[in-house]
C-alpha atoms as a PDB file:
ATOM      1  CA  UNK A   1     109.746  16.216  41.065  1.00  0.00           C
ATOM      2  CA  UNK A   2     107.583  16.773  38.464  1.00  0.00           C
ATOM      3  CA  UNK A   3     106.721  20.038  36.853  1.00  0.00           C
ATOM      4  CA  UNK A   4     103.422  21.262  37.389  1.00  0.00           C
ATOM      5  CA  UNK A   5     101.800  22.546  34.153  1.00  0.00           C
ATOM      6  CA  UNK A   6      99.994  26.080  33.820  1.00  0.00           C
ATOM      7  CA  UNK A   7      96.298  25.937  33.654  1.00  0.00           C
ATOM      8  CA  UNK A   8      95.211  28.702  31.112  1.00  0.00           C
ATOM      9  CA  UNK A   9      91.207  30.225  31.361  1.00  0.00           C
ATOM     10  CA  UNK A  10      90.764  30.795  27.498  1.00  0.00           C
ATOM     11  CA  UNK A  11      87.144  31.697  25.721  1.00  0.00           C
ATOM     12  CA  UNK A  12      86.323  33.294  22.401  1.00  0.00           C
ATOM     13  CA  UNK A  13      84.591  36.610  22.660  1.00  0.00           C
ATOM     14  CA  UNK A  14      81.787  36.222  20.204  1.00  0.00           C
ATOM     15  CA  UNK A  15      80.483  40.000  20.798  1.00  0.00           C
ATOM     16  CA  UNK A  16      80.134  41.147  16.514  1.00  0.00           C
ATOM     17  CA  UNK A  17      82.779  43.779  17.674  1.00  0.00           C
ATOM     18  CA  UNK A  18      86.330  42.898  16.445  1.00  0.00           C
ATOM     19  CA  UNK A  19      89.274  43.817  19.117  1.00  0.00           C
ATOM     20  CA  UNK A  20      88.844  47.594  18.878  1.00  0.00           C
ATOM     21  CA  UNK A  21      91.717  49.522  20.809  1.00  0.00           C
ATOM     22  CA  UNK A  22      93.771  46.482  21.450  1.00  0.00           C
ATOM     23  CA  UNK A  23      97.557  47.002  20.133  1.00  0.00           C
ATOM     24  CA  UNK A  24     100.520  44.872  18.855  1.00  0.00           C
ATOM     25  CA  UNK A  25     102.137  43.283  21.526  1.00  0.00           C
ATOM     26  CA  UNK A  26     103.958  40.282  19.839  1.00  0.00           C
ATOM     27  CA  UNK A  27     103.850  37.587  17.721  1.00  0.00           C
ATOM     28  CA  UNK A  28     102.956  34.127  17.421  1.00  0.00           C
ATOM     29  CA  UNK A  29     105.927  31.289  16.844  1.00  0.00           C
ATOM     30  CA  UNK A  30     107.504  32.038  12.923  1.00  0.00           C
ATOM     31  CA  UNK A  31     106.017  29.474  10.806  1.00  0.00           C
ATOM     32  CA  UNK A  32     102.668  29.266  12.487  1.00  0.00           C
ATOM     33  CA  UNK A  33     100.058  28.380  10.311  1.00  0.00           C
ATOM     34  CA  UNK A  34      95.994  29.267   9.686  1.00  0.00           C
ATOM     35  CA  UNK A  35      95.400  25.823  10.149  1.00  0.00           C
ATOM     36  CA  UNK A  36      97.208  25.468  13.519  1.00  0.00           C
ATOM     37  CA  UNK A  37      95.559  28.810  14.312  1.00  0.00           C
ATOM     38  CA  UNK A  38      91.600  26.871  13.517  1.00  0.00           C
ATOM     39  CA  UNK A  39      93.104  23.943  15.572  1.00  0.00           C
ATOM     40  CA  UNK A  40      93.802  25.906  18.832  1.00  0.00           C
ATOM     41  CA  UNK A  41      91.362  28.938  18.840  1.00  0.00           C
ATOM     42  CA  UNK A  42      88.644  27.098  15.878  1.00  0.00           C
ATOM     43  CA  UNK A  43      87.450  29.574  12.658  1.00  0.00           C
ATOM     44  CA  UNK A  44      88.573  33.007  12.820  1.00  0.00           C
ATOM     45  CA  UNK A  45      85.544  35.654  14.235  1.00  0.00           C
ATOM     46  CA  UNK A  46      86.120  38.069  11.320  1.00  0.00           C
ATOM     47  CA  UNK A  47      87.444  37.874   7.696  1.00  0.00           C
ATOM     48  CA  UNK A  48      88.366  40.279   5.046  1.00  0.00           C
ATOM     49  CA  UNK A  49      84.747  41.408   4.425  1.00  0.00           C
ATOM     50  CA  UNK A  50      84.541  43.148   7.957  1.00  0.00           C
ATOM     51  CA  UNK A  51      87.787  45.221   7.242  1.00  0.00           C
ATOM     52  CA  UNK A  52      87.430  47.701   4.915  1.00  0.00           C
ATOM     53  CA  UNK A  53      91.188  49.143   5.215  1.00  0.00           C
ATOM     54  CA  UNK A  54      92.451  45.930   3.855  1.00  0.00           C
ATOM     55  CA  UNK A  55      95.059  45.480   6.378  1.00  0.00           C
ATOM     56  CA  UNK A  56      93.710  42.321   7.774  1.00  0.00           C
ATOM     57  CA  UNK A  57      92.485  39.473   6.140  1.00  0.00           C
ATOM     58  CA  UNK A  58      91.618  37.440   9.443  1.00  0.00           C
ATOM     59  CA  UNK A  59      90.845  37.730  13.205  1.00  0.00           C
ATOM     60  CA  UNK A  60      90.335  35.791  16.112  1.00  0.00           C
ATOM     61  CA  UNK A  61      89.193  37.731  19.415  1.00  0.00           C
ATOM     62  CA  UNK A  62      89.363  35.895  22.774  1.00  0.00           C
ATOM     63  CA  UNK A  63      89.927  36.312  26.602  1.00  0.00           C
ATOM     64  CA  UNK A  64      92.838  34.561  28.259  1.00  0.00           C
ATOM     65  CA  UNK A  65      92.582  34.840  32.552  1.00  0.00           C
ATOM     66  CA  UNK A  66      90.898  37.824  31.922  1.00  0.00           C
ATOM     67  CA  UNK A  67      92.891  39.693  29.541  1.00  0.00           C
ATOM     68  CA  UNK A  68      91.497  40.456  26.213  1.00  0.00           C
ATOM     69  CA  UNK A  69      93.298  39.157  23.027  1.00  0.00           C
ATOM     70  CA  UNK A  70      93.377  39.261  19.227  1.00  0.00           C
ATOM     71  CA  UNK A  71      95.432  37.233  16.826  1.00  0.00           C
ATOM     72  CA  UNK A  72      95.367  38.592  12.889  1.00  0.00           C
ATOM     73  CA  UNK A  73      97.882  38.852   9.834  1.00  0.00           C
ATOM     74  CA  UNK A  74      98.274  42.134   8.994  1.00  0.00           C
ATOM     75  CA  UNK A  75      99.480  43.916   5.783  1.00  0.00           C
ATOM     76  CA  UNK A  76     100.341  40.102   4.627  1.00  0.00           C
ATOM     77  CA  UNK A  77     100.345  39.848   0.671  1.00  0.00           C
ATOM     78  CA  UNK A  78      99.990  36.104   0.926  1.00  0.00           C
ATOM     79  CA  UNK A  79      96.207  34.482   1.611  1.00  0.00           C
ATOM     80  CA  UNK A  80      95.032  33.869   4.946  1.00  0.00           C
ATOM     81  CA  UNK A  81      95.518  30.249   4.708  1.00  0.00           C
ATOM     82  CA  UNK A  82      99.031  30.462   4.077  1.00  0.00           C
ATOM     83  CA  UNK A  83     100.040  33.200   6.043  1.00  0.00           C
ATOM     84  CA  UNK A  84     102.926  32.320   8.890  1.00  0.00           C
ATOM     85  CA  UNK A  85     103.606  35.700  10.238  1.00  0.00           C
ATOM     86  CA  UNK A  86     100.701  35.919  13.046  1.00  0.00           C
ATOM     87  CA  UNK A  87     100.153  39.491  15.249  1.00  0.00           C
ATOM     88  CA  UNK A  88      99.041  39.234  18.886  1.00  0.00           C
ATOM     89  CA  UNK A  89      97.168  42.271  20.240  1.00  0.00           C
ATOM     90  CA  UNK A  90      96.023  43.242  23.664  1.00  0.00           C
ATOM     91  CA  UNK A  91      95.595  45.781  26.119  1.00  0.00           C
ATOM     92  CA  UNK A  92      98.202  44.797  27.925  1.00  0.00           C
ATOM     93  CA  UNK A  93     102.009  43.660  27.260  1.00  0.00           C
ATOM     94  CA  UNK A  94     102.194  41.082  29.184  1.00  0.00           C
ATOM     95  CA  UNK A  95      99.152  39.105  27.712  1.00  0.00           C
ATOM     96  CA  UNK A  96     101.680  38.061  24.828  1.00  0.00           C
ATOM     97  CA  UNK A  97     103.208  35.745  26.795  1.00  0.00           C
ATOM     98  CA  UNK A  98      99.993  33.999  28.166  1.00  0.00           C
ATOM     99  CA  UNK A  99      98.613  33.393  24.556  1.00  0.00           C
ATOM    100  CA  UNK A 100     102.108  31.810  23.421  1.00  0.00           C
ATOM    101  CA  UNK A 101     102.420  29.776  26.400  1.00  0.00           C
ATOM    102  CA  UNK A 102      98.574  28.371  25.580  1.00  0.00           C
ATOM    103  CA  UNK A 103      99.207  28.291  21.821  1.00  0.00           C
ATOM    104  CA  UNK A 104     102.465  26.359  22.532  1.00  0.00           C
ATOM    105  CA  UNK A 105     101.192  24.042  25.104  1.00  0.00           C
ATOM    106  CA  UNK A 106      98.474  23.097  22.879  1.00  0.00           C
ATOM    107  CA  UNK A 107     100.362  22.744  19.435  1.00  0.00           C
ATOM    108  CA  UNK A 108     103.704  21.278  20.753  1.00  0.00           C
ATOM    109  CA  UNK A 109     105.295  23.271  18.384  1.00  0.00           C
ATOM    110  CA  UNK A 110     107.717  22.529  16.402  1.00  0.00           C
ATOM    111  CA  UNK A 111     110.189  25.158  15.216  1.00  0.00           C
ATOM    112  CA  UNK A 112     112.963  23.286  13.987  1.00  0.00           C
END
């Protein structure tokens, strides 16, 4: 019998407001990269010049079934583009597991 794959509802948020109130909740695979990052979600929404703590280089803001999400570096000496230690945020826990699944599913990752 063969497995039935999930189907994942997943749009940017394009609203010029970054992911205000959402918290850590986990973290993409170790070893993901910007440019697998561009590939899944496209260009991040924000970039250094609309944080002025300079905690976070880069942002991407979307929706996945419903549940808001963000994925940034944070506190991350390296560049954006070769940063592999990726944040997830959301208002809930549980959406942490719906963005990996997607970001997996998409990527086939790899983790050696």
């Amino acid at each position: 019998m063969k497995k039935e794959e999930k189907t994942f509802i997943v749009r940017r948020i394009n609203n010029g407001q970054k992911g205000i109130g959402t918290f850590r909740v986990g973290y993409l695979p170790k070893g993901t990269t910007y440019q697998d990052l561009v590939a899944v979600f496209g260009e991040p929404q924000f970039s250094k010049d609309y944080f002025t703590d300079g905690k976070v280089q880069v942002e991407w803001l979307g929706s996945i079934d419903g549940h808001t999400f963000t994925i940034y570096d944070y506190k991350d000496p390296l560049p954006a583009e070769e940063v592999i230690d990726w944040h997830i945020g959301a208002f809930v826990k549980e959406t942490a597991a719906l963005v990996i699944s997607y970001f997996n599913s998409c990527i086939k990752y790899d983790i050696g």
